[in-house]
Protein backbone atom coordinates (compact mmCIF):
# COMPACT_ATOMS: atom_id res chain seq x y z
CA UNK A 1 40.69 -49.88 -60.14
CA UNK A 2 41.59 -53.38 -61.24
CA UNK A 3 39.86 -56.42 -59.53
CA UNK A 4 42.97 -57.43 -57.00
CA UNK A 5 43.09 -54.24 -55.43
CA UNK A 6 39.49 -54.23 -54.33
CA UNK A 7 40.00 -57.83 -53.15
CA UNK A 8 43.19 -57.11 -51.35
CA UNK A 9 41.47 -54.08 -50.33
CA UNK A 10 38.72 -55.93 -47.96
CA UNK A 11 40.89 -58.16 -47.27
CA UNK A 12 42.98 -55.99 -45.39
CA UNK A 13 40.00 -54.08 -44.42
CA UNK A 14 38.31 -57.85 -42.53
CA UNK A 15 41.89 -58.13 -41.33
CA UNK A 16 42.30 -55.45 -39.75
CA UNK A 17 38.86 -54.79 -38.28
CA UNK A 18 39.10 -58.51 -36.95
CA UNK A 19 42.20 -57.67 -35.52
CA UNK A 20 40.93 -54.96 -34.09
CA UNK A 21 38.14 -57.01 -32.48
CA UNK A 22 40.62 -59.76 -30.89
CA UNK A 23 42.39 -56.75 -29.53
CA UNK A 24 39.85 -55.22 -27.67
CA UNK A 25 38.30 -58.40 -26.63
CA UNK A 26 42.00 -59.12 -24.79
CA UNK A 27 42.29 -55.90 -22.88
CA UNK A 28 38.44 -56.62 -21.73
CA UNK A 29 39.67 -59.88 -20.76
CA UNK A 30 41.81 -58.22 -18.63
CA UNK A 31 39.72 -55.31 -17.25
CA UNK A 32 36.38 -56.61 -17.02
CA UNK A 33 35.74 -57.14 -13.36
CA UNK A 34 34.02 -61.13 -13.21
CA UNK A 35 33.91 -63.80 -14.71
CA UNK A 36 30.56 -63.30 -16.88
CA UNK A 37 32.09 -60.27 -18.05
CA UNK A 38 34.76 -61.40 -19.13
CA UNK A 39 33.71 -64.31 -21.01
CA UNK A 40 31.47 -62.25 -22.91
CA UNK A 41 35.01 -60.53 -23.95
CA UNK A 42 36.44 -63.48 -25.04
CA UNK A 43 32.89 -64.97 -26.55
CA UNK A 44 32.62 -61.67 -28.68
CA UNK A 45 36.46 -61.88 -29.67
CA UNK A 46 35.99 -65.36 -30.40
CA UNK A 47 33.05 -65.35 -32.97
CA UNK A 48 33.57 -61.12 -34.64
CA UNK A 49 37.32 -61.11 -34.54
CA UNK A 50 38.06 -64.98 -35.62
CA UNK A 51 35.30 -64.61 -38.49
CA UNK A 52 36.86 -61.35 -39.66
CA UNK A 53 40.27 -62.78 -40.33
CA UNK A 54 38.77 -65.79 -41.82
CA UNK A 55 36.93 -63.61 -44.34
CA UNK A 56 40.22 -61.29 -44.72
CA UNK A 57 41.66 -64.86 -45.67
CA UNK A 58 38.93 -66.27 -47.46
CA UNK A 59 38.86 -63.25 -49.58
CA UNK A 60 42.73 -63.84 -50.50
CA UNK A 61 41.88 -67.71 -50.98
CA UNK A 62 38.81 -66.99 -53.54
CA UNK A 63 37.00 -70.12 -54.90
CA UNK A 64 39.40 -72.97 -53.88
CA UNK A 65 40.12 -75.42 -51.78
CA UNK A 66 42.02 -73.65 -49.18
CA UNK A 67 38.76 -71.34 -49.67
CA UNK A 68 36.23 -74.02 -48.60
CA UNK A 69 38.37 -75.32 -45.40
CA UNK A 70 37.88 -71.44 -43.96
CA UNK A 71 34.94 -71.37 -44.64
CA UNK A 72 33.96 -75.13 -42.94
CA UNK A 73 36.14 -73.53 -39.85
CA UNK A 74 34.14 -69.85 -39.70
CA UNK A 75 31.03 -72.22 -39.65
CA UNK A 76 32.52 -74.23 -36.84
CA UNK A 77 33.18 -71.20 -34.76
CA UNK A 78 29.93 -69.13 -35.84
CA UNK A 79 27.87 -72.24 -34.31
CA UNK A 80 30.45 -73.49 -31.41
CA UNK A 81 31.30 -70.18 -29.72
CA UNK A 82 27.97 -69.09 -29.13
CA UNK A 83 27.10 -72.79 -27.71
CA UNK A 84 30.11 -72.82 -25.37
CA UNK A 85 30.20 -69.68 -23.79
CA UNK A 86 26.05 -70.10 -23.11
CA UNK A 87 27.06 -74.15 -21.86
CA UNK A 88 30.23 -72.62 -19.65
CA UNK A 89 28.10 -69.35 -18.31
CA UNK A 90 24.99 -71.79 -17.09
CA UNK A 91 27.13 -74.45 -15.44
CA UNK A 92 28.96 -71.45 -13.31
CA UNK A 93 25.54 -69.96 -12.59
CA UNK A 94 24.43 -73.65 -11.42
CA UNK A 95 27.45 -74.17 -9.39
CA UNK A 96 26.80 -70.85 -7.44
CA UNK A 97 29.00 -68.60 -8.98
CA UNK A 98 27.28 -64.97 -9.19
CA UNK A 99 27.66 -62.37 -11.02
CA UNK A 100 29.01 -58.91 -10.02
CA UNK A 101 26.16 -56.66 -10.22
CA UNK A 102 27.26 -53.24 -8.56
CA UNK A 103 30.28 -51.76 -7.25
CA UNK A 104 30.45 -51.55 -3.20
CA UNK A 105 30.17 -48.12 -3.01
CA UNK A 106 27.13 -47.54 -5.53
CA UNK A 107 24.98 -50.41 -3.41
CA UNK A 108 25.33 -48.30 -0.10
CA UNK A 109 22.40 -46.23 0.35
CA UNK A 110 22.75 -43.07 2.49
């Protein structure tokens, strides 16, 4: 197996996985039943399915420039995903929004 096809190998592999990831995190934007909920969807596609496909791409870059501007923007969303989603999910818990704990019909007690 020659070099190139194990790099265009995982980078199809991080591709697709990340792709994967950005996938499920949009039907669990739509399904998930609050808000909390579903910003964890969209926090968890954010940071797993963005930094897949920027190491998909990095891997098809290699040691370049174009190589060293992913990586500058997988560190910018590794460290400013995480940040906002905790930042956005304490301002709505300060402002009285709460979370959905239980459906209806599992709360009633007989």
């Amino acid at each position: 197996m020659s070099l190139d096809l194990l790099r265009d190998l995982a980078s199809w592999t991080c591709l697709l996985a990340g792709g994967g990831f950005c996938l499920v995190g949009g039907i669990g934007l739509l399904r998930m039943p609050d808000f909390y909920t579903r910003m964890h969807a969209a926090s968890v596609t954010d940071t797993i399915g963005a930094g897949l496909v920027l190491l998909g791409l990095l891997f098809q870059a290699g040691f370049s420039l174009v190589g060293a501007k992913l990586l500058m923007v997988g560190l910018l969303i590794f460290f400013t995903s995480p940040t906002a989603s905790h930042a956005l999910a304490r301002s709505a818990l300060l402002h009285g929004l709460k979370p959905k704990l239980a459906p209806p019909e599992a709360s009633s007690k007989p």
